[in-house]
Protein backbone atom coordinates (compact mmCIF):
# COMPACT_ATOMS: atom_id res chain seq x y z
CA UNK A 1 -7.32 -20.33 -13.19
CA UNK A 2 -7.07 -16.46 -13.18
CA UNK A 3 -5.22 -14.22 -15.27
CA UNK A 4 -3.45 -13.44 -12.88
CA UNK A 5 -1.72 -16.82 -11.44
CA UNK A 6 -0.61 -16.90 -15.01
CA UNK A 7 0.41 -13.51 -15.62
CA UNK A 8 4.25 -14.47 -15.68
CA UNK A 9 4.07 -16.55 -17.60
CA UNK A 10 2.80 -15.65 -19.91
CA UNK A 11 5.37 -14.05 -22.96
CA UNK A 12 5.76 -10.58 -23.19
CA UNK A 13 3.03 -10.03 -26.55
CA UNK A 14 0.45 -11.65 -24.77
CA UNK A 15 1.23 -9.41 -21.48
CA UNK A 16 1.40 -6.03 -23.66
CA UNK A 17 -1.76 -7.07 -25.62
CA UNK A 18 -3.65 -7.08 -22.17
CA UNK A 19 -1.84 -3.70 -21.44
CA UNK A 20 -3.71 -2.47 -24.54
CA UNK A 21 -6.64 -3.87 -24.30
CA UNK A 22 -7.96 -3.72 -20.68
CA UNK A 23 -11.56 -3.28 -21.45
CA UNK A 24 -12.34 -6.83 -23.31
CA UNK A 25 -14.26 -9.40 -21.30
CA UNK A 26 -14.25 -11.81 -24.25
CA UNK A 27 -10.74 -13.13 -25.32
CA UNK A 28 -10.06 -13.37 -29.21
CA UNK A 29 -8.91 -17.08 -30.09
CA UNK A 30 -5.45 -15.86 -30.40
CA UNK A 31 -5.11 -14.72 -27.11
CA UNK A 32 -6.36 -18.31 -25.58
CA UNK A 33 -4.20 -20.03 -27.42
CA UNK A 34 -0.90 -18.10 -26.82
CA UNK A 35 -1.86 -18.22 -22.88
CA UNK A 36 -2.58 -21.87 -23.31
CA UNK A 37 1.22 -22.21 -25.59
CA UNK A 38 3.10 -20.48 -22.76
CA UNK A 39 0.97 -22.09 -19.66
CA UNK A 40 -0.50 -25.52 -20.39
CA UNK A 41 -3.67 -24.06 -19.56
CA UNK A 42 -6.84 -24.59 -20.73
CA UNK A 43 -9.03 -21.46 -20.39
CA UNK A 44 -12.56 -22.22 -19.43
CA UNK A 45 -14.87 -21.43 -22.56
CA UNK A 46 -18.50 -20.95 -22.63
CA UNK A 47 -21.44 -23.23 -24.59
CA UNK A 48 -20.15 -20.29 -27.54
CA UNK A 49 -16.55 -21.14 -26.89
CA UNK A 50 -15.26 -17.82 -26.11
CA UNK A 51 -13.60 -17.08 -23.36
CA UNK A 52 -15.34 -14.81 -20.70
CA UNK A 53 -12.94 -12.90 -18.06
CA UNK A 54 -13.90 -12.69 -14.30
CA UNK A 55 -14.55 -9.64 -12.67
CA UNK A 56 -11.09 -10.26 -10.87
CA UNK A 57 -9.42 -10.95 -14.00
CA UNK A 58 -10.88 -7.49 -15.32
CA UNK A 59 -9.83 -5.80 -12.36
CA UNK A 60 -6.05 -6.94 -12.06
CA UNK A 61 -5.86 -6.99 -16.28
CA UNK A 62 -6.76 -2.76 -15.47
CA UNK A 63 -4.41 -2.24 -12.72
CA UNK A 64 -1.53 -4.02 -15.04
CA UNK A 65 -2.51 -1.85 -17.58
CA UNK A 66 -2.44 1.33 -15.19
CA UNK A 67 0.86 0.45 -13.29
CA UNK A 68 2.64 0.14 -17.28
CA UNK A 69 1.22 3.91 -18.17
CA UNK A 70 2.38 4.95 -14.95
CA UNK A 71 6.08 3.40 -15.37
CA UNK A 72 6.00 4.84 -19.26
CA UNK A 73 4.75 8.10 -17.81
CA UNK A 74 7.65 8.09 -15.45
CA UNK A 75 10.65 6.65 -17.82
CA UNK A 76 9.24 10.12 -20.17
CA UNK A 77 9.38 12.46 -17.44
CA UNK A 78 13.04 11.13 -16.69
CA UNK A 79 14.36 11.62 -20.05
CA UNK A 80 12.57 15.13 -20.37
């Protein structure tokens, strides 16, 4: 299942650690296991047991990350 099905579900740390960390293909431990705590999920792993993101998953993981700096950008500006 794709990153983004679970993306609301997922708890807010796990969300902003994705925000700040849209380049990684390979998910630290910690990160599988607080998606699989918050989703029931069990995250495909490879013969090394990591866990490898699609393409998609990249791709929607970087827009996520692009529409937060946007929204920060904006919430700044309206304060200036």
């Amino acid at each position: 299942m794709g990153i983004e099905k679970l993306w609301d579900r997922l708890d807010t740390e796990t969300r902003q650690w994705f925000v700040d960390n849209p380049g990684c293909v390979i998910l630290p431990r910690a990160v599988v296991a607080a998606i699989s705590k918050a989703t029931g999920v069990e995250l495909d792993q490879d013969r090394h047991g990591e866990t490898v993101l699609s393409p998609s998953d990249c791709d929607f993981i970087r827009s996520a990350a692009e529409r937060h700096d946007a929204l920060r950008s904006e919430a700044s500006a309206q304060r200036s």
